[in-house]
C-alpha atoms as a PDB file:
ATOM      1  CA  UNK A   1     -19.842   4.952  -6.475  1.00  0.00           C
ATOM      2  CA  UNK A   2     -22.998   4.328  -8.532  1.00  0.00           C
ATOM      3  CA  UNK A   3     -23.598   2.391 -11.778  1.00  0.00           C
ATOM      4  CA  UNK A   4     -22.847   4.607 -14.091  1.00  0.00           C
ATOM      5  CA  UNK A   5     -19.611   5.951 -12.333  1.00  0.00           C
ATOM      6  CA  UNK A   6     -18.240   2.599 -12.120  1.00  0.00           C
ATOM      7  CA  UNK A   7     -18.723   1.993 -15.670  1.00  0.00           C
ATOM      8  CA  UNK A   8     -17.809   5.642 -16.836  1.00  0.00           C
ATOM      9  CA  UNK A   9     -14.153   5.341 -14.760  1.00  0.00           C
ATOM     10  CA  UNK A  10     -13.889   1.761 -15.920  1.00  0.00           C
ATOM     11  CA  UNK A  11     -14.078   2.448 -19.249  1.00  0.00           C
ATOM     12  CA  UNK A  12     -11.824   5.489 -19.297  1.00  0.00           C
ATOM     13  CA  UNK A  13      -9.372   3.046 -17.973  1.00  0.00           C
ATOM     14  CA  UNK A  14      -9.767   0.585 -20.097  1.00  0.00           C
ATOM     15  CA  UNK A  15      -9.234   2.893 -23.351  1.00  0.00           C
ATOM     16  CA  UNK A  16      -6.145   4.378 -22.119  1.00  0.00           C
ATOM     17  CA  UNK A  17      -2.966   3.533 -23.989  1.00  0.00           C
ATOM     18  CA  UNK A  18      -0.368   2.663 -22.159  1.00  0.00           C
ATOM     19  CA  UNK A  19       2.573   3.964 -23.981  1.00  0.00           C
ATOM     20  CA  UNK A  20       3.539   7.147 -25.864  1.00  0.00           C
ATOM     21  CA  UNK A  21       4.182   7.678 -29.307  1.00  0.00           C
ATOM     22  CA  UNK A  22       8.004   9.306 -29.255  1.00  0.00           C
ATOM     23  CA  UNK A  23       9.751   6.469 -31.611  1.00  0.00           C
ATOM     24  CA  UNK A  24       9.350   3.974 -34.558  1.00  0.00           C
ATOM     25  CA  UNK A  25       8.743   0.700 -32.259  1.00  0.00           C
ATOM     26  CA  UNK A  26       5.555   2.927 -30.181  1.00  0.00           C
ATOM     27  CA  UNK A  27       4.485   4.273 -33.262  1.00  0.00           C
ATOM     28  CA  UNK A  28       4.057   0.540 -34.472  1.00  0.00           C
ATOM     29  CA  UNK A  29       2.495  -0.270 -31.618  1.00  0.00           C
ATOM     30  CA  UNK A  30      -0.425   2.573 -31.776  1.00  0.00           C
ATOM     31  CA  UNK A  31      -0.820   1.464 -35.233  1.00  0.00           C
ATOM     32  CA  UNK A  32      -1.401  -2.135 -34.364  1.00  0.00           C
ATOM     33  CA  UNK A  33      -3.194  -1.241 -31.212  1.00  0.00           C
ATOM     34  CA  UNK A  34      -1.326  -3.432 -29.238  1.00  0.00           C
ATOM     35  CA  UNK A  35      -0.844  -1.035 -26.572  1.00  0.00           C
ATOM     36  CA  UNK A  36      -4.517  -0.616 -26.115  1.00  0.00           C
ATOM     37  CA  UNK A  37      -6.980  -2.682 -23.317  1.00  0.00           C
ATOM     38  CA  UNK A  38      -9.998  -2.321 -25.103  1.00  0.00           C
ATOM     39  CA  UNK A  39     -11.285  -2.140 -28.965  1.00  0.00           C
ATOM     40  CA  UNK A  40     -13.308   0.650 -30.479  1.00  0.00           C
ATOM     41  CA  UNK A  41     -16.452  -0.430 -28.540  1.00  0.00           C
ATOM     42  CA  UNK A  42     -14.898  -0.323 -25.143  1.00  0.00           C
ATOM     43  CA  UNK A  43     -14.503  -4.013 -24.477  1.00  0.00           C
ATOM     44  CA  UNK A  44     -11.522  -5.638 -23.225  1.00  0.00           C
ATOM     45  CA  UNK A  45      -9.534  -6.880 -26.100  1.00  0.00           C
ATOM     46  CA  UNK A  46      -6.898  -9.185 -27.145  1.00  0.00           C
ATOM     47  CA  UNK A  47      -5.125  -6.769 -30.095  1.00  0.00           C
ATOM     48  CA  UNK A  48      -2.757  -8.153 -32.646  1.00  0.00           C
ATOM     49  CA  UNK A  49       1.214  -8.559 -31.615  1.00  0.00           C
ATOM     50  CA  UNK A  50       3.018  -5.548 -33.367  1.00  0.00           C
ATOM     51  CA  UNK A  51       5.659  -8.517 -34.411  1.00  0.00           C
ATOM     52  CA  UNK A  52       5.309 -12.039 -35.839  1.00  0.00           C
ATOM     53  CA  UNK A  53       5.371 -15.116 -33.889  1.00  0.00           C
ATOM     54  CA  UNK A  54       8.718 -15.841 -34.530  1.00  0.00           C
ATOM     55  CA  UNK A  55      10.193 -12.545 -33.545  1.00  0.00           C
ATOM     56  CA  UNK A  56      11.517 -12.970 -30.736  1.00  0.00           C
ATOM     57  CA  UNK A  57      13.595 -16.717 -31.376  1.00  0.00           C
ATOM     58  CA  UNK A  58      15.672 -18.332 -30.252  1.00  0.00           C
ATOM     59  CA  UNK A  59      15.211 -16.921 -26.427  1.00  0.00           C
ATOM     60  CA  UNK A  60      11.091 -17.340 -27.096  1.00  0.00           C
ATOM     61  CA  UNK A  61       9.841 -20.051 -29.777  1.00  0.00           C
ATOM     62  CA  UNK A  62       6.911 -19.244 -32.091  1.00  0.00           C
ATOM     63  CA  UNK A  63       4.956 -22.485 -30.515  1.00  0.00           C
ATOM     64  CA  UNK A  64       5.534 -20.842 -26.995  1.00  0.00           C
ATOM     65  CA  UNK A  65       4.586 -17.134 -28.574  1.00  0.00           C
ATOM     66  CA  UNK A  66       1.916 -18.681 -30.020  1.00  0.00           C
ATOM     67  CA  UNK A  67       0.169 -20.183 -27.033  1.00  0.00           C
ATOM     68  CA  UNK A  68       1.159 -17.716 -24.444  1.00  0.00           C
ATOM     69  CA  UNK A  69      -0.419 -14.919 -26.433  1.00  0.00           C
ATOM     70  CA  UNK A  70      -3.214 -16.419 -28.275  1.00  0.00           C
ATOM     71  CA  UNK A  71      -4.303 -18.620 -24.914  1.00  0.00           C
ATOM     72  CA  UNK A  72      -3.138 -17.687 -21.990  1.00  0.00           C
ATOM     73  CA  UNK A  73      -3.101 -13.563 -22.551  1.00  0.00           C
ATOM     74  CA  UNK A  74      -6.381 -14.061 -24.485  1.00  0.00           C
ATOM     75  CA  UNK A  75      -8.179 -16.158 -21.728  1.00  0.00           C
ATOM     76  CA  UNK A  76      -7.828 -13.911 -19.528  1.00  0.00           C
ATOM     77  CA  UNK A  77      -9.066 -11.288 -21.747  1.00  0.00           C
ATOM     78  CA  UNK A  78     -12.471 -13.169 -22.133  1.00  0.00           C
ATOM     79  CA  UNK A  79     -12.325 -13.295 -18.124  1.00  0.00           C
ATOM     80  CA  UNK A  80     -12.010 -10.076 -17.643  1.00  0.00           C
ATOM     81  CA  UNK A  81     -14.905  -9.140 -20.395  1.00  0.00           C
ATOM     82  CA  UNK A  82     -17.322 -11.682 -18.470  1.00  0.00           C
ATOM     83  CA  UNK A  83     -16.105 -10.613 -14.964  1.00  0.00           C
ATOM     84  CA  UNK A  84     -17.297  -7.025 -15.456  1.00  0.00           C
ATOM     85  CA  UNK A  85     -19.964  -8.137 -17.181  1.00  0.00           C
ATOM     86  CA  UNK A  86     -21.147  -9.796 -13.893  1.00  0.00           C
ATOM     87  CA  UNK A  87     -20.188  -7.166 -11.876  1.00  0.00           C
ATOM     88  CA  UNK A  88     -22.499  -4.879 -14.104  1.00  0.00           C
ATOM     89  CA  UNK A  89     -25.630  -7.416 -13.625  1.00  0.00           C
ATOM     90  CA  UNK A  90     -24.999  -8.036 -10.035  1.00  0.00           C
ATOM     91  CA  UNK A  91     -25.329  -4.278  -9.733  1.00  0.00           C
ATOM     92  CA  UNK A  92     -28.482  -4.246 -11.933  1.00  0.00           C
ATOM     93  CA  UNK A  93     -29.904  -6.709  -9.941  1.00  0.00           C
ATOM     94  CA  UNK A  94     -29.117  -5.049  -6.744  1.00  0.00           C
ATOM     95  CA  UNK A  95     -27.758  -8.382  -5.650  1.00  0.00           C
ATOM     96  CA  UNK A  96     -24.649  -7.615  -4.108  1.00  0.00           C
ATOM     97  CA  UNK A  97     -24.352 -11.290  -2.526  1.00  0.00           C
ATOM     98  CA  UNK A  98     -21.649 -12.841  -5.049  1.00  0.00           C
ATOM     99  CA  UNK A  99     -19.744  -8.845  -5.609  1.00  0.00           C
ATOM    100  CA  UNK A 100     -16.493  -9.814  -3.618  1.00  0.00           C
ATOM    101  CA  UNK A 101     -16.402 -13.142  -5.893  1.00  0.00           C
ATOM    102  CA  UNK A 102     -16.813 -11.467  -9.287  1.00  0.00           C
ATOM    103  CA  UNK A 103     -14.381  -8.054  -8.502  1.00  0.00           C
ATOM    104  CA  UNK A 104     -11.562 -10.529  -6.958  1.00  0.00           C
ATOM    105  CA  UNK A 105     -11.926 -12.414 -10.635  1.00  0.00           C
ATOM    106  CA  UNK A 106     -11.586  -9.013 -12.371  1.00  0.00           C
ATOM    107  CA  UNK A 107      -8.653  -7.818 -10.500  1.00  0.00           C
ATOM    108  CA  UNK A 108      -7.002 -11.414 -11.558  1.00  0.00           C
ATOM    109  CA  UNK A 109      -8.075 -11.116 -15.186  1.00  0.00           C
ATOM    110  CA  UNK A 110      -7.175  -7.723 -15.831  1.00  0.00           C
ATOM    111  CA  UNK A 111      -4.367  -7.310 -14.188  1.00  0.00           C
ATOM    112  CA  UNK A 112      -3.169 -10.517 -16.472  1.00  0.00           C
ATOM    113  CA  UNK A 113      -4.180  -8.429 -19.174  1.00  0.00           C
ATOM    114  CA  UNK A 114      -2.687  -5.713 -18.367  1.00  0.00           C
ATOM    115  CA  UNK A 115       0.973  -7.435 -17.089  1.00  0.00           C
ATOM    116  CA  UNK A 116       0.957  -9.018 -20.573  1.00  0.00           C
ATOM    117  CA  UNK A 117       0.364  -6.155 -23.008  1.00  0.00           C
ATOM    118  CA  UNK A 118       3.251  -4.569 -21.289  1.00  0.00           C
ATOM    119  CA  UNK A 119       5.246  -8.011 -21.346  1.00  0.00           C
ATOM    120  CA  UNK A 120       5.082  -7.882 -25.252  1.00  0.00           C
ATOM    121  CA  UNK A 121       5.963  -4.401 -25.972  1.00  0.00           C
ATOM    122  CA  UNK A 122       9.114  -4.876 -23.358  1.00  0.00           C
ATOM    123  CA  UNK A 123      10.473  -7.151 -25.843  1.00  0.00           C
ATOM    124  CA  UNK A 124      12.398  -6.822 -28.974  1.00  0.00           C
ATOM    125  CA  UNK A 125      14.930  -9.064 -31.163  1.00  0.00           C
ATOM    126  CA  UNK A 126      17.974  -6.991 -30.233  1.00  0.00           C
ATOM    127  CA  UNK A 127      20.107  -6.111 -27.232  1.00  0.00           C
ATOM    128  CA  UNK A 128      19.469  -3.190 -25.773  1.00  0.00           C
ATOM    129  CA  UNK A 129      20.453  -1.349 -22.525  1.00  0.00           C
ATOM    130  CA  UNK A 130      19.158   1.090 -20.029  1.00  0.00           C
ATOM    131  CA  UNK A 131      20.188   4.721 -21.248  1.00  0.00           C
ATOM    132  CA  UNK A 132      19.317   8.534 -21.129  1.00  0.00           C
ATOM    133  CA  UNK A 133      17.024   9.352 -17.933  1.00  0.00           C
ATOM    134  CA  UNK A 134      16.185   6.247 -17.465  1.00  0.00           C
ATOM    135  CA  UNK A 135      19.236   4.885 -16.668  1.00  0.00           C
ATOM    136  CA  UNK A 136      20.626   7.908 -14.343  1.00  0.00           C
ATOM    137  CA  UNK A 137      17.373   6.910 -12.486  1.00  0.00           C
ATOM    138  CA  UNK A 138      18.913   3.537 -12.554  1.00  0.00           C
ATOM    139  CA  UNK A 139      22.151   4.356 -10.914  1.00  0.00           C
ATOM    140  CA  UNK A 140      20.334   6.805  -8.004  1.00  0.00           C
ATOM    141  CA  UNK A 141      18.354   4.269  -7.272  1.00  0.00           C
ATOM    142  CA  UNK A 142      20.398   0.668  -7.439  1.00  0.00           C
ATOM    143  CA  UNK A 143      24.227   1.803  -8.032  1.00  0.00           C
ATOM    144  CA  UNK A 144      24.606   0.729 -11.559  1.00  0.00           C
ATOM    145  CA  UNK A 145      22.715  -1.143 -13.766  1.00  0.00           C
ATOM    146  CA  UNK A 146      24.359  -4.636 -13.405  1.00  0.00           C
ATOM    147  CA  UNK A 147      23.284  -4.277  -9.921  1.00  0.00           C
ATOM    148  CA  UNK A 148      19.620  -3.797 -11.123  1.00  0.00           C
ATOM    149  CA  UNK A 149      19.648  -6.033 -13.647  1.00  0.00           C
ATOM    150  CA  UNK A 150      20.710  -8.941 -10.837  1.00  0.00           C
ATOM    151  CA  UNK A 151      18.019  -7.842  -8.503  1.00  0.00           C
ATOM    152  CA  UNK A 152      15.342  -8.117 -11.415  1.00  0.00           C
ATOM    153  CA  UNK A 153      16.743 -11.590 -12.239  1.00  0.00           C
ATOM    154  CA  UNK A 154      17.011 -12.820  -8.386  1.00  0.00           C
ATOM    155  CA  UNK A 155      13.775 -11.256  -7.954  1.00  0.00           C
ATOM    156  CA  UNK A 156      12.163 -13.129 -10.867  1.00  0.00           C
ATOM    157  CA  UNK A 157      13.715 -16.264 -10.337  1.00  0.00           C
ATOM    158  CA  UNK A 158      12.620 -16.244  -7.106  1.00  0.00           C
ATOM    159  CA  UNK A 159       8.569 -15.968  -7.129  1.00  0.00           C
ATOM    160  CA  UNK A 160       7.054 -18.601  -5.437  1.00  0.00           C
ATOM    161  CA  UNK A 161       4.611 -20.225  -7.874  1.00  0.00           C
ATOM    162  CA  UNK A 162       3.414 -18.662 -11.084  1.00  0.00           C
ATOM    163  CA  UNK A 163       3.703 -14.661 -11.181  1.00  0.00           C
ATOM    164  CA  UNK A 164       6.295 -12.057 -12.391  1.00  0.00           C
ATOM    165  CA  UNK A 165       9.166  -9.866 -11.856  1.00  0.00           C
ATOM    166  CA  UNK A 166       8.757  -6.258 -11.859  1.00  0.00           C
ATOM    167  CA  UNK A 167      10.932  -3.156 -12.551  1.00  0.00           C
ATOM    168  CA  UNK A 168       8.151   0.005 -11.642  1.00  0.00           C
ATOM    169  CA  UNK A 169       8.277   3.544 -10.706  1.00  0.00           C
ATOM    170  CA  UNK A 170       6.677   4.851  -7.678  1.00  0.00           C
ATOM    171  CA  UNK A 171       5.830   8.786  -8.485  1.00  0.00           C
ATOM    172  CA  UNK A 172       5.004   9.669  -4.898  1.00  0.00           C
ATOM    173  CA  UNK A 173       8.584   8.559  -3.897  1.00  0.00           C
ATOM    174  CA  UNK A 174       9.922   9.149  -7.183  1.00  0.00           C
ATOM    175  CA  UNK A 175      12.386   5.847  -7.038  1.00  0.00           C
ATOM    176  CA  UNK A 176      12.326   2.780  -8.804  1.00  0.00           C
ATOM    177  CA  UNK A 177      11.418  -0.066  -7.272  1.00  0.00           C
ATOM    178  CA  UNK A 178      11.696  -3.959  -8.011  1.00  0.00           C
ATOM    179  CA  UNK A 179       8.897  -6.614  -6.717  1.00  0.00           C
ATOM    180  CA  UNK A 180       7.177  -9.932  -7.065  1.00  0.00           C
ATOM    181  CA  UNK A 181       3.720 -10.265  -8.015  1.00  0.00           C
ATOM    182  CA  UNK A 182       2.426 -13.568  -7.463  1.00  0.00           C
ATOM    183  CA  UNK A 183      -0.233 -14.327  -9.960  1.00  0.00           C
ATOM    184  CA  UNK A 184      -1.027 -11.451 -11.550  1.00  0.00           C
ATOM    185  CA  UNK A 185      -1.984  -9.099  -8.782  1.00  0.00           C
ATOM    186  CA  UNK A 186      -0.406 -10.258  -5.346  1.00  0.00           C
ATOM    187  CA  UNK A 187       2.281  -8.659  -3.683  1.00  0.00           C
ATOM    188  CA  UNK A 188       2.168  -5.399  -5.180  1.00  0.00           C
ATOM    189  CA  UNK A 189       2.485  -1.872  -4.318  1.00  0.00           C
ATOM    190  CA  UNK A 190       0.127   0.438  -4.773  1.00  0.00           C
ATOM    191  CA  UNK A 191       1.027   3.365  -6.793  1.00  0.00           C
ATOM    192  CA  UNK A 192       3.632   1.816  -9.037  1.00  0.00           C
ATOM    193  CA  UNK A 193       3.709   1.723 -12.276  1.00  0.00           C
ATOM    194  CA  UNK A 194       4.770  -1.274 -14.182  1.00  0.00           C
ATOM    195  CA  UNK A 195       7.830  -0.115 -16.310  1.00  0.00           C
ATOM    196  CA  UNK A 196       9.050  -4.046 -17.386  1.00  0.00           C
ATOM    197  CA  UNK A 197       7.789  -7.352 -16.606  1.00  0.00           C
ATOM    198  CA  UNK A 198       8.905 -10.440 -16.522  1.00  0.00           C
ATOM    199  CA  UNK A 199       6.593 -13.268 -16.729  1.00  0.00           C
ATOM    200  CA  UNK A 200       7.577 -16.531 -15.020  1.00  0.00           C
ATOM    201  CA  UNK A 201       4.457 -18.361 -15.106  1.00  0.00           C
ATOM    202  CA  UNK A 202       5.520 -21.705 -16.247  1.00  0.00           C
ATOM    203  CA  UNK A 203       3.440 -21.259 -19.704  1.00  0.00           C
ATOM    204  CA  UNK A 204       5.832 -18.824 -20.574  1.00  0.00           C
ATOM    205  CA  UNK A 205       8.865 -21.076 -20.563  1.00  0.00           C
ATOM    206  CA  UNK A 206       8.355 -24.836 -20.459  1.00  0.00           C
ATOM    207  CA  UNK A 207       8.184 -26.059 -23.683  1.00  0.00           C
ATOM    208  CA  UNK A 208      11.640 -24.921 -24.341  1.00  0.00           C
ATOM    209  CA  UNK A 209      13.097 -24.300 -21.148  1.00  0.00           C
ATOM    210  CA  UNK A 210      11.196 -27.156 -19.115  1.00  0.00           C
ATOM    211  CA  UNK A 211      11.296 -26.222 -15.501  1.00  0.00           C
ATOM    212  CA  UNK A 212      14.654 -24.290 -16.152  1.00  0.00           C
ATOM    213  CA  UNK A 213      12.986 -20.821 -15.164  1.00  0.00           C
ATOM    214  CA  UNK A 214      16.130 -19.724 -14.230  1.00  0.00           C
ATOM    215  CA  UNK A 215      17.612 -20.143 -17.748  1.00  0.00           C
ATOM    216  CA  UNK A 216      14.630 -18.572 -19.141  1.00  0.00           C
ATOM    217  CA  UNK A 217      15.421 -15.095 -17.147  1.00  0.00           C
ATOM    218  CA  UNK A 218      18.670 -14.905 -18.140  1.00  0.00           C
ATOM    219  CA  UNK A 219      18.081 -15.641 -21.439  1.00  0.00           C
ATOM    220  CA  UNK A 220      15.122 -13.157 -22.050  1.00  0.00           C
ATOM    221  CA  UNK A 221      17.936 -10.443 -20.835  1.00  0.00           C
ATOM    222  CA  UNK A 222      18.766 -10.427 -24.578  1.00  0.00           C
ATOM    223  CA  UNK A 223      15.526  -9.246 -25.702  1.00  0.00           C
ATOM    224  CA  UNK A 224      14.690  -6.659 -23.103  1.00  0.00           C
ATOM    225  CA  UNK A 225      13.487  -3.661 -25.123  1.00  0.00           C
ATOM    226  CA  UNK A 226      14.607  -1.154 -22.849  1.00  0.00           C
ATOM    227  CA  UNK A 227      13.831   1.921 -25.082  1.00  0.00           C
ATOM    228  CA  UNK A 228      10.290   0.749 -24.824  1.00  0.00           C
ATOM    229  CA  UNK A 229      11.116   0.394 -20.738  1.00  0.00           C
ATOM    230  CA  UNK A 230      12.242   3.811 -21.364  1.00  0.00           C
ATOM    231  CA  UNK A 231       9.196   5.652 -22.678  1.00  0.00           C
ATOM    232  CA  UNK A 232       6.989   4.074 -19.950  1.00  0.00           C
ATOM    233  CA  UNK A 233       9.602   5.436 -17.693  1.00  0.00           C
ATOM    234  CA  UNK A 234       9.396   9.055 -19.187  1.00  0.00           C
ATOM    235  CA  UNK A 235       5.510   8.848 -18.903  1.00  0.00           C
ATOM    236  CA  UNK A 236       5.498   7.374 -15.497  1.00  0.00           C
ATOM    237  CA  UNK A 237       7.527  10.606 -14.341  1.00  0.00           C
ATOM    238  CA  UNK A 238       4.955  12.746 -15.331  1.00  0.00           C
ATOM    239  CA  UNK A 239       2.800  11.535 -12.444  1.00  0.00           C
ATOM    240  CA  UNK A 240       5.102  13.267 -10.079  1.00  0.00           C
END
């Protein structure tokens, strides 16, 4: 792949929204761009929250919100914009000596950014569950959906370190599947497509939940936006 492939593909993914527009809550979120990677000049982006800080108490505090989104999603955004940026001058330079160093960074940064944009839009301030297509997919794939919601909550709990829970569709096999991801891009399959995510890095919990991570998953179960789950579902199954 030359230069200006790379940077073609990279920015056509990088401008792709990840979510339709079918209902109210997506509509909101094209509108606040949330849903987007990049801004209007193609960089990597940290886009406003289509919901205030304090949207989401009591199961996530507006100090927690706050730093988790502002910090640790928006960090990585920065990372991401300087790790392609050095990927770009290595290539200019035709030094190809610190490449592996500079695309592993990228993969880690992005993918954060990524994990996260789809973390926020998974949430809402209401219960919701698992209905339509979505959740007959559910039951052909895990029984019913209080098995699948145990497996996503075993599976989250259980990530060794910092990392996340995730609920994705695989087109090619056309079944759900559940997996870890330590960090943001270990342990993953390819081909999936992240439907919901559940972030148990400890920046997402601890200064309400201390090091009670399991507490935190079961909690956040009352805020799972599932219609949102939903929609990325109903795109996902267009890749068949």
């Amino acid at each position: 792949m030359n230069r200006n492939t790379f940077i073609k593909t990279t920015a056509i993914l990088g401008t792709t929204s990840i979510l339709p527009t079918s209902n109210v809550f997506s509509q909101s979120l094209q509108q606040s761009a949330m849903d987007k990677l990049t801004d209007t000049d193609g960089n990597f982006a940290l886009l406003p929250l289509p919901y205030h800080e304090n949207f989401l108490e009591p199961q996530m505090d507006q100090e927690t919100l706050h730093l988790h989104y502002t910090f640790h999603h928006g960090d990585a955004v920065k990372g991401a914009n300087k790790d392609l940026q050095m990927v770009r001058k290595a290539m200019d330079d035709n030094n190809l000596e610190t490449i592996d160093y500079w695309t592993r960074k990228l993969s880690y940064h992005l993918s954060s950014h990524i994990l996260h944009t789809i973390f926020w839009t998974n949430l809402g301030n209401k219960k919701t569950d698992p209905a339509g297509a979505l959740l007959r997919q559910i039951e052909k794939d895990f029984g019913t959906y209080e098995k699948l919601k145990l497996l996503i909550a075993k599976t989250s709990k259980g990530v060794d370190g910092n990392g996340w829970g995730i609920l994705g569709y695989h087109p090619s096999t056309d079944k759900l599947t559940v997996l870890q991801c330590e960090n943001h891009e270990k342990l993953t399959q390819w081909g999936v497509i992240p439907i919901l995510v559940i972030d148990v890095w400890e920046h997402s919990y601890y200064l309400k939940y201390r090091n009670r991570r399991a507490e935190f998953v079961d909690n956040l179960f009352a805020i799972i936006n599932w219609d949102n789950a939903a929609e990325r579902y109903n795109a996902a199954v267009k890749f068949r």
